[in-house]
Protein backbone atom coordinates (compact mmCIF):
# COMPACT_ATOMS: atom_id res chain seq x y z
CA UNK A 1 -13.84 32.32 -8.80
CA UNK A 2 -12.37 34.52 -6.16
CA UNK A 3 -8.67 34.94 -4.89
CA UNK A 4 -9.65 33.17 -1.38
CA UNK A 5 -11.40 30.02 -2.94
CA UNK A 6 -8.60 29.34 -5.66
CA UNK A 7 -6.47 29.11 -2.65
CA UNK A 8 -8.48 27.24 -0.50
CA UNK A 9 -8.47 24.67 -3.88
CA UNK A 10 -4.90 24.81 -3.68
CA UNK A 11 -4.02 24.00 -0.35
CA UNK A 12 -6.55 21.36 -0.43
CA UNK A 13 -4.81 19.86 -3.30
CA UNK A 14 -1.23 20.27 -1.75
CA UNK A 15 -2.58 18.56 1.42
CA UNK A 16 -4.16 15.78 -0.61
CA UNK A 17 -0.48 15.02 -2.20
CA UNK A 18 1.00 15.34 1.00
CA UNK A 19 -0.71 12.88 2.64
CA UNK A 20 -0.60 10.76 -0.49
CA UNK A 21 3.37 10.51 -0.42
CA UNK A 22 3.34 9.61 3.54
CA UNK A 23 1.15 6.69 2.44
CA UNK A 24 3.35 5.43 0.18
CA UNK A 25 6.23 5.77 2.45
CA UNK A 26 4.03 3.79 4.89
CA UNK A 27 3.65 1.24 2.11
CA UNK A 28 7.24 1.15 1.28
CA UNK A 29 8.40 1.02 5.31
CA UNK A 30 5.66 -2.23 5.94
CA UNK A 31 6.40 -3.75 2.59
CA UNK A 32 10.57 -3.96 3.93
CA UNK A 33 9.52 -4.96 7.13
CA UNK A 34 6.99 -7.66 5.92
CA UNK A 35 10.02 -9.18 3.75
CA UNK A 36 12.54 -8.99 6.23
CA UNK A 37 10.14 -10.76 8.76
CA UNK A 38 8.79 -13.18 6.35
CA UNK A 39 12.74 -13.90 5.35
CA UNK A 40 11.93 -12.47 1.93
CA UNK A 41 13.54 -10.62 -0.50
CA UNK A 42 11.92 -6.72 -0.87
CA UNK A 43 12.33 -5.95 -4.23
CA UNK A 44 12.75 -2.03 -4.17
CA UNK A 45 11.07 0.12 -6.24
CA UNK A 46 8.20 -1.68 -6.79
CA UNK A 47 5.62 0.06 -4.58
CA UNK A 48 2.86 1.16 -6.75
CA UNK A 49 -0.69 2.11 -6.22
CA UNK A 50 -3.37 0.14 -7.42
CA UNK A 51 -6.46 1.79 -6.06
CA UNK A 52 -7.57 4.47 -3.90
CA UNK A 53 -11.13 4.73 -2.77
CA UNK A 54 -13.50 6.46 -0.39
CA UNK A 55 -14.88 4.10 2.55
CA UNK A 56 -16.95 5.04 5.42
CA UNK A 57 -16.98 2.67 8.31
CA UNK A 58 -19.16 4.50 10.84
CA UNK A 59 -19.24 8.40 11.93
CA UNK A 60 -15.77 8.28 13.13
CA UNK A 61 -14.36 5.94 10.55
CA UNK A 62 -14.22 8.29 7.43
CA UNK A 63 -11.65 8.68 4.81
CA UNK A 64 -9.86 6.58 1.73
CA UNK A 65 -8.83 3.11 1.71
CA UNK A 66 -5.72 2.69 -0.57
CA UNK A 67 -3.96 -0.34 -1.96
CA UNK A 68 -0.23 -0.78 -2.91
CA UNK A 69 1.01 -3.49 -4.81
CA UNK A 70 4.93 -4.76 -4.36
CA UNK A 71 7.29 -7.39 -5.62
CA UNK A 72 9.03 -9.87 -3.26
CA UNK A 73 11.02 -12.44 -4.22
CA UNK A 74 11.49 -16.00 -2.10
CA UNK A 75 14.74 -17.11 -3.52
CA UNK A 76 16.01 -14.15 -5.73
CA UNK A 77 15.14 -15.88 -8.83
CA UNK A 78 11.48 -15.46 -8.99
CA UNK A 79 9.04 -12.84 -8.58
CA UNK A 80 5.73 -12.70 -6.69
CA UNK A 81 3.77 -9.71 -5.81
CA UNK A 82 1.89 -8.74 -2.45
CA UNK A 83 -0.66 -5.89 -1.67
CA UNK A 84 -0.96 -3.56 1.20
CA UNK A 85 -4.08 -2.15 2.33
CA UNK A 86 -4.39 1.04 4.01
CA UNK A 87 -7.20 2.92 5.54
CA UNK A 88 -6.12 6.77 5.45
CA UNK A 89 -2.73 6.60 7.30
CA UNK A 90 -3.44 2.48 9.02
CA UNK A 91 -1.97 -0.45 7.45
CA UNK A 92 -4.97 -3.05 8.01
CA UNK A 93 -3.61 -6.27 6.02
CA UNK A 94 -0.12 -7.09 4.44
CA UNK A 95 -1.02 -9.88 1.62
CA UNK A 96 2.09 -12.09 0.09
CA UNK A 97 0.60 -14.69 -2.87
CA UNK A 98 0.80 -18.16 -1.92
CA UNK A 99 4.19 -19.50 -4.00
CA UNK A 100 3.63 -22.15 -6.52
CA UNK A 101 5.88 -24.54 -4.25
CA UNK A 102 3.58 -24.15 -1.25
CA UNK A 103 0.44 -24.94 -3.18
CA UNK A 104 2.19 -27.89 -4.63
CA UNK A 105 3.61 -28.98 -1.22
CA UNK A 106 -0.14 -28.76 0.52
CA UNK A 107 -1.53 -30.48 -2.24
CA UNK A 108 0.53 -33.93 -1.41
């Protein structure tokens, strides 16, 4: 392998990370803003990701679709998680689980 392809590996690599950590920060920055709006409790650190996969919508429409998973919690006793779902750097749907109280509540 020569000099100039190692380093083309490289920098793809680096790039790859790079744009890996903005799309967690994107996850973390819509996960706190999801809470707050909802009138939920963000519980930090809890931003992980679950998958990451290629998609391919049309010609233009090319890249990875990525899902975080986070906990919230409703009244700072319990603990619920919610998903995030990114295509490359675009937040397409914020998902919060449907509380045990709610189901109960709809039920009646």
């Amino acid at each position: 392998m020569s000099s100039l392809s190692l380093l083309f590996c490289i920098g793809i690599l680096v790039w790859l990370w790079l744009v890996s950590l903005k799309c967690r920060d994107i996850a973390v920055r819509t996960a706190r803003a999801s809470c707050a709006h909802q009138g939920l409790q963000f519980l930090d650190g809890t931003v992980s990701l679950r998958s990451i996969r290629p998609y391919y919508m049309n010609a233009d429409d090319l890249g990875f679709k990525r899902t975080y998973l986070f906990d919230y919690s409703g009244d700072g006793i319990s603990r619920q998680t919610a998903c995030i779902v990114l295509h490359n750097t675009r937040v397409t749907s914020v998902i919060f689980e449907e509380s045990r109280n709610e189901r109960h509540d709809q039920a009646l």
